[in-house]
C-alpha atoms as a PDB file:
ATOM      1  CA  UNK A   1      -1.267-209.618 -92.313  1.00  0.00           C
ATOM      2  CA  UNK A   2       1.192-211.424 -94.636  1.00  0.00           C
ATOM      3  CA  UNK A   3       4.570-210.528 -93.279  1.00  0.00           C
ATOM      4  CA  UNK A   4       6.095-212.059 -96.110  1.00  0.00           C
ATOM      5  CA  UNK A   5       5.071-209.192 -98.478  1.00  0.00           C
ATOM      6  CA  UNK A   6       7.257-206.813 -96.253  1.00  0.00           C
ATOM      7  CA  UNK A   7      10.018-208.574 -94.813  1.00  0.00           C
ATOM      8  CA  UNK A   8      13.239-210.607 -96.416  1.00  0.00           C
ATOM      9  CA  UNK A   9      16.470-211.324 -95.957  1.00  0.00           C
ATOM     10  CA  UNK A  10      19.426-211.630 -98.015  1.00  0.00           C
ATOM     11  CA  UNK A  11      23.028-212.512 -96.691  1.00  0.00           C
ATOM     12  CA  UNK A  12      24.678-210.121 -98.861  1.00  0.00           C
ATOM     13  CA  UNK A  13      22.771-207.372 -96.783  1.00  0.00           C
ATOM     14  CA  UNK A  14      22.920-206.383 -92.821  1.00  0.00           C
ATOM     15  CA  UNK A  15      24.713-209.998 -92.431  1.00  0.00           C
ATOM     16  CA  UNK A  16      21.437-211.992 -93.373  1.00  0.00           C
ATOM     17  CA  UNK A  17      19.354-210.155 -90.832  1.00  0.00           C
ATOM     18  CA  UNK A  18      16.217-210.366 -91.418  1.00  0.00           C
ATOM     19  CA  UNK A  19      15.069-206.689 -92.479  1.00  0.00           C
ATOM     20  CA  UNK A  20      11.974-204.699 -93.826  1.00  0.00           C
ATOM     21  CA  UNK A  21      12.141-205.039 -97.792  1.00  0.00           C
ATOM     22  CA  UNK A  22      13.706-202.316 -99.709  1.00  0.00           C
ATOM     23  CA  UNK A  23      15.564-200.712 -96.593  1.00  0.00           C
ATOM     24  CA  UNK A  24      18.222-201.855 -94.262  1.00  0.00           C
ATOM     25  CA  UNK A  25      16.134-201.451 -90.676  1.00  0.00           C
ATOM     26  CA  UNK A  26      15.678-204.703 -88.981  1.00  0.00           C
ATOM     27  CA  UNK A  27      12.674-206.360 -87.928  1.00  0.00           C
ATOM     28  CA  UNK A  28      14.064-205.958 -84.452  1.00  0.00           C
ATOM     29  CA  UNK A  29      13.873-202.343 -84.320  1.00  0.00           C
ATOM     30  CA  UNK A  30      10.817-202.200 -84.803  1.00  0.00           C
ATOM     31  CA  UNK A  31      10.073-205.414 -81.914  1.00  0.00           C
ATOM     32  CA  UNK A  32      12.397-203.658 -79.351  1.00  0.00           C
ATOM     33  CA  UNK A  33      10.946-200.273 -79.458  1.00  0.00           C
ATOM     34  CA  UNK A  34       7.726-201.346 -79.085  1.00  0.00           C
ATOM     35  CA  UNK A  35       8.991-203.814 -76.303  1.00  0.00           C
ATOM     36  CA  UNK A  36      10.073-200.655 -74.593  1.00  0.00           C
ATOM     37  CA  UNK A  37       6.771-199.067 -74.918  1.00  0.00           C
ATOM     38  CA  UNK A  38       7.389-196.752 -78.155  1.00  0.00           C
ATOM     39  CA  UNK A  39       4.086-196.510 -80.017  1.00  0.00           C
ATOM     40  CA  UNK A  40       4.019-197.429 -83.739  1.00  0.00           C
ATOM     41  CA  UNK A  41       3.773-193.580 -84.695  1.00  0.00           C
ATOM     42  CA  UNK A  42       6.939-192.543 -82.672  1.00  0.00           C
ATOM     43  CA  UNK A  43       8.440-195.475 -84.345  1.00  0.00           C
ATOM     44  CA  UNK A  44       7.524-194.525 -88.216  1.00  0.00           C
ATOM     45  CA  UNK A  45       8.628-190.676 -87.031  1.00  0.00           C
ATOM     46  CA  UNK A  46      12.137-191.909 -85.666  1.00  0.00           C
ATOM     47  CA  UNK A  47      12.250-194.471 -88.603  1.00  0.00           C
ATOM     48  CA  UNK A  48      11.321-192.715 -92.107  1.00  0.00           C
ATOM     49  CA  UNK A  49      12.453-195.700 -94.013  1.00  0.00           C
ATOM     50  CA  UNK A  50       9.485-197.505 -92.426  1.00  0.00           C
ATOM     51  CA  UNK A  51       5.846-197.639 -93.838  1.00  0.00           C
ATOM     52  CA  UNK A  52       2.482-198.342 -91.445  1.00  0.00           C
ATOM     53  CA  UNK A  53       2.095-202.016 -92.864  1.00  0.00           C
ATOM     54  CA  UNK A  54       5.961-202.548 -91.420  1.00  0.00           C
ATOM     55  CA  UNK A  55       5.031-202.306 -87.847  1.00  0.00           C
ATOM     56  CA  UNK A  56       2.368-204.839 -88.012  1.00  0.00           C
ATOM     57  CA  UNK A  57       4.111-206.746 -90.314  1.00  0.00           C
ATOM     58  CA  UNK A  58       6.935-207.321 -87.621  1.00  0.00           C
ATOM     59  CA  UNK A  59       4.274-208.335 -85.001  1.00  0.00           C
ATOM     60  CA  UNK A  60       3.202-210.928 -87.452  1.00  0.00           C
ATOM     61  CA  UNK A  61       6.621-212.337 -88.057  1.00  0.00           C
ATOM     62  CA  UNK A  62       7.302-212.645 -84.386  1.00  0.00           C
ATOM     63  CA  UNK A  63       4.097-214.318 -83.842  1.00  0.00           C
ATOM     64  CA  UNK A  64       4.607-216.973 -86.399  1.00  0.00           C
ATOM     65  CA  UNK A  65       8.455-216.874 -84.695  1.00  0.00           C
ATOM     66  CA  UNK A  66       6.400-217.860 -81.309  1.00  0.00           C
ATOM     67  CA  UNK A  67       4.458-220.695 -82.721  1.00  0.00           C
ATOM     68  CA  UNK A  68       7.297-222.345 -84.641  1.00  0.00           C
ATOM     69  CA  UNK A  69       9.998-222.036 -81.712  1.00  0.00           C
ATOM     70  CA  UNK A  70       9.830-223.266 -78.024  1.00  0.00           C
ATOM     71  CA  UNK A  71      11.339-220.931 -75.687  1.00  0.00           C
ATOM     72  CA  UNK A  72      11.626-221.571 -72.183  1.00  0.00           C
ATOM     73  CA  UNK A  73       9.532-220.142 -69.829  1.00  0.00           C
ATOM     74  CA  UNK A  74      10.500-220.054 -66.311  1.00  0.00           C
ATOM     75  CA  UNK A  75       7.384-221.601 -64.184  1.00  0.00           C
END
């Protein structure tokens, strides 16, 4: 999946947050629902703005976000 085709950002919109292309839902609506166990139908339903490639275009992005930044991890 190339996130890149779905997701952007732009200062002049939602502050710079980094958002799904053509809408103004951020890639961490999508992360937190399905963090709190929302499945990626409920999520398109409660999100019409969204398309199917969105969801696992936001798991892409915050995979690449995990292998770029180092987070600590309690031991």
């Amino acid at each position: 999946m190339d996130w890149k085709q779905c997701i952007t950002a732009d200062p002049q919109v939602l502050h710079g947050a980094v958002r799904f292309a053509g809408t103004r839902i951020p890639v961490t609506v999508v992360l937190d629902n399905l963090a709190d166990g929302a499945t990626p139908e409920e999520i398109l339903r409660q999100y019409p703005g969204l398309k199917p490639e969105h969801v696992p275009a936001a798991l892409a992005y915050a995979a690449e976000l995990a292998r770029e930044r180092v987070v600590p991890v309690p031991g």
